[in-house]
C-alpha atoms as a PDB file:
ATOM      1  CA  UNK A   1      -9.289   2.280  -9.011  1.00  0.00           C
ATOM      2  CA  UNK A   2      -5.981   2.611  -6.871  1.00  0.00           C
ATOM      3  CA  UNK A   3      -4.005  -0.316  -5.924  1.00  0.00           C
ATOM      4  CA  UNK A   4      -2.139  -1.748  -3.373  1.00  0.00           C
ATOM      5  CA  UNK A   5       0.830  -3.873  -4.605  1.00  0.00           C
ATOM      6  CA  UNK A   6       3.610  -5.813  -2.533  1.00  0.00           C
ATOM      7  CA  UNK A   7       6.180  -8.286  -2.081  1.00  0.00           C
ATOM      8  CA  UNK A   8       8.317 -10.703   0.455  1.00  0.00           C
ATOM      9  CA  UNK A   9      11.702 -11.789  -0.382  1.00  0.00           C
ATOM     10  CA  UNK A  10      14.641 -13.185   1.387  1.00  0.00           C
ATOM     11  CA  UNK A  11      16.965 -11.013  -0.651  1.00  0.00           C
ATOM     12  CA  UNK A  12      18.852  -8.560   1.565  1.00  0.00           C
ATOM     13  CA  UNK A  13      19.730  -6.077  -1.531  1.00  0.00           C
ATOM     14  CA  UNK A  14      16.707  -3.116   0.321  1.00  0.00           C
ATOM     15  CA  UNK A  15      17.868  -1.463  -2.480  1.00  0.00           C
ATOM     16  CA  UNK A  16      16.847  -3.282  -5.307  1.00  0.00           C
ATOM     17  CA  UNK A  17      13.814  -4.094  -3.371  1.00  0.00           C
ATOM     18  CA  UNK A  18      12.744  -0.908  -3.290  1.00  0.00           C
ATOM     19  CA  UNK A  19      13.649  -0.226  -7.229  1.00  0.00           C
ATOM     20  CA  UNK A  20      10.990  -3.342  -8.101  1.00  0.00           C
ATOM     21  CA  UNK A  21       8.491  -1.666  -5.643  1.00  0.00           C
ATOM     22  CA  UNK A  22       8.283   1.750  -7.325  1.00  0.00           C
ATOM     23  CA  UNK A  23       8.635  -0.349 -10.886  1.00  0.00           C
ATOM     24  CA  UNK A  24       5.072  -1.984  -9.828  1.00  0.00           C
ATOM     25  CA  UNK A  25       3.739   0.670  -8.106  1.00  0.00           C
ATOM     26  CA  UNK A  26       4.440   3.672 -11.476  1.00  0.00           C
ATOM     27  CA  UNK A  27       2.283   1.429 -13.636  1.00  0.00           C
ATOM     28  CA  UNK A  28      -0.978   2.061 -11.367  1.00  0.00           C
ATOM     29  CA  UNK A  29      -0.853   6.117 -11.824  1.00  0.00           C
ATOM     30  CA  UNK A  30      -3.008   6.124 -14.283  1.00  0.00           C
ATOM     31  CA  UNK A  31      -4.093   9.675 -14.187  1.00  0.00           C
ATOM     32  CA  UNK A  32      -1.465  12.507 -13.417  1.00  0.00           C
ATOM     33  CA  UNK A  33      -3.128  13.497 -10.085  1.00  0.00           C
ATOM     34  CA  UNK A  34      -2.614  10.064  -8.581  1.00  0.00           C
ATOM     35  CA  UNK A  35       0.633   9.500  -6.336  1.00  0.00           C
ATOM     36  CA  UNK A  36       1.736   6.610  -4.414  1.00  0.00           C
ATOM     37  CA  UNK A  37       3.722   5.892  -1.208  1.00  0.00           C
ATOM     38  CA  UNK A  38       5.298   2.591   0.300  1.00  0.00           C
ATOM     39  CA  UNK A  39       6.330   0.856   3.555  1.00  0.00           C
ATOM     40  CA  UNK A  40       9.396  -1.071   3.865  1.00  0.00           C
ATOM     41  CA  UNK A  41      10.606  -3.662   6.392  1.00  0.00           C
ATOM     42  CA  UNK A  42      13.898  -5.019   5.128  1.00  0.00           C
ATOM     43  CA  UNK A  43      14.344  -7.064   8.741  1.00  0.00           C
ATOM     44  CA  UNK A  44      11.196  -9.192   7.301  1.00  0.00           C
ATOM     45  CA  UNK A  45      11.652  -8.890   3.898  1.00  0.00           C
ATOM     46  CA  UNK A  46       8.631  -7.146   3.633  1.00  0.00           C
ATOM     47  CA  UNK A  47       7.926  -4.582   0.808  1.00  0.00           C
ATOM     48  CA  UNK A  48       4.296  -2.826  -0.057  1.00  0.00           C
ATOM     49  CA  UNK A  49       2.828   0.124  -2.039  1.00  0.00           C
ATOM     50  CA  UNK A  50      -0.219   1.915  -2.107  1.00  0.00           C
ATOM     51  CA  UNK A  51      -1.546   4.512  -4.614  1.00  0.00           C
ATOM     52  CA  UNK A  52      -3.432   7.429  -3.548  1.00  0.00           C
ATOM     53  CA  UNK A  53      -5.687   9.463  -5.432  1.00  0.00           C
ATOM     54  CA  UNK A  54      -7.302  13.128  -4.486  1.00  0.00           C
ATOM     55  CA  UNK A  55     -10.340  11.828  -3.195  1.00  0.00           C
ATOM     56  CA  UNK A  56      -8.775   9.266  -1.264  1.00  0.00           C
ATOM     57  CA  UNK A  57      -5.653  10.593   0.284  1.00  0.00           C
ATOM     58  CA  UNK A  58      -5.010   8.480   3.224  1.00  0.00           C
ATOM     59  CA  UNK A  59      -2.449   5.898   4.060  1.00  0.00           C
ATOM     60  CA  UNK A  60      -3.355   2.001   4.577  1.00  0.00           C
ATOM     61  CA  UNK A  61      -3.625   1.038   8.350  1.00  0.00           C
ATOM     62  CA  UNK A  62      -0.656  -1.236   9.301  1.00  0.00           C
ATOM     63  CA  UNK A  63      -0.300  -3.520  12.611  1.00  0.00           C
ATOM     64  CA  UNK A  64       3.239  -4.660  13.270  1.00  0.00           C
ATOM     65  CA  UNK A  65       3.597  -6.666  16.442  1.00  0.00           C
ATOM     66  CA  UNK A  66       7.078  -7.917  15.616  1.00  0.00           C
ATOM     67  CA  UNK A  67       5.667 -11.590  14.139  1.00  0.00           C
ATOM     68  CA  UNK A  68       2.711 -10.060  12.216  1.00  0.00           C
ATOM     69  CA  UNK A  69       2.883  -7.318   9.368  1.00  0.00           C
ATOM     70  CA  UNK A  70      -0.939  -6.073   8.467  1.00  0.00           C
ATOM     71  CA  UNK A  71      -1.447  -3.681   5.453  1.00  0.00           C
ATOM     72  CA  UNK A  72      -5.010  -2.993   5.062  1.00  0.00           C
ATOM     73  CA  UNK A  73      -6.382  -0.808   2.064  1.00  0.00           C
ATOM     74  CA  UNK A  74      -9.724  -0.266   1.123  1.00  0.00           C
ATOM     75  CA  UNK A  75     -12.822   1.643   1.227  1.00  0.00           C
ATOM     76  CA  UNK A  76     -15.653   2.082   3.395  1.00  0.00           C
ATOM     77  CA  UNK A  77     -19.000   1.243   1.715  1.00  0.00           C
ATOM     78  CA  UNK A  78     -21.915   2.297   4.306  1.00  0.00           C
ATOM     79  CA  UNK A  79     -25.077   1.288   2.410  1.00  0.00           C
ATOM     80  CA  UNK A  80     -27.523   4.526   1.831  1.00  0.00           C
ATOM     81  CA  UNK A  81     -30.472   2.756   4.622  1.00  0.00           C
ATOM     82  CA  UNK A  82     -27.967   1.837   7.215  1.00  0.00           C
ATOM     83  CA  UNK A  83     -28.711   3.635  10.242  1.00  0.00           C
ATOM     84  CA  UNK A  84     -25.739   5.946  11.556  1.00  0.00           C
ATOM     85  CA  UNK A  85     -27.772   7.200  14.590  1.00  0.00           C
END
């Protein structure tokens, strides 16, 4: 299953941030079709990953309203007797 990986730091080296973002993030590919893509804030420290497979594709939602940073990842689940009328 992809992931979704992240950090927050007070270091101000974006940099080396980013290095130990792709670091976490190449250990999730675990097939060759897989691929991965990141958001950075260095203003708020804020550092996050995502891995993507075929099937999936699509990028995390994310809410920034200048206090607040929201990454949200995941799947829809719709059970099979909901009603979508």
């Amino acid at each position: 299953m992809p992931g979704l990986a992240g950090f927050v730091t007070k270091n101000p080296d974006r940099d080396a941030a980013e290095r130990l973002l792709a670091k976490m993030m190449r250990v999730q590919l675990h097939q060759p079709s897989w691929s991965w893509s990141s958001l950075s804030i260095p203003e708020q420290g804020i550092y996050v990953g995502w891995v993507t497979t075929p099937s999936t594709g699509a990028n995390p939602l994310t809410v920034q309203t200048g206090q607040v940073t929201l990454v949200f990842c995941g799947e829809n689940f719709v059970p099979a007797t909901a009603d979508h009328s």
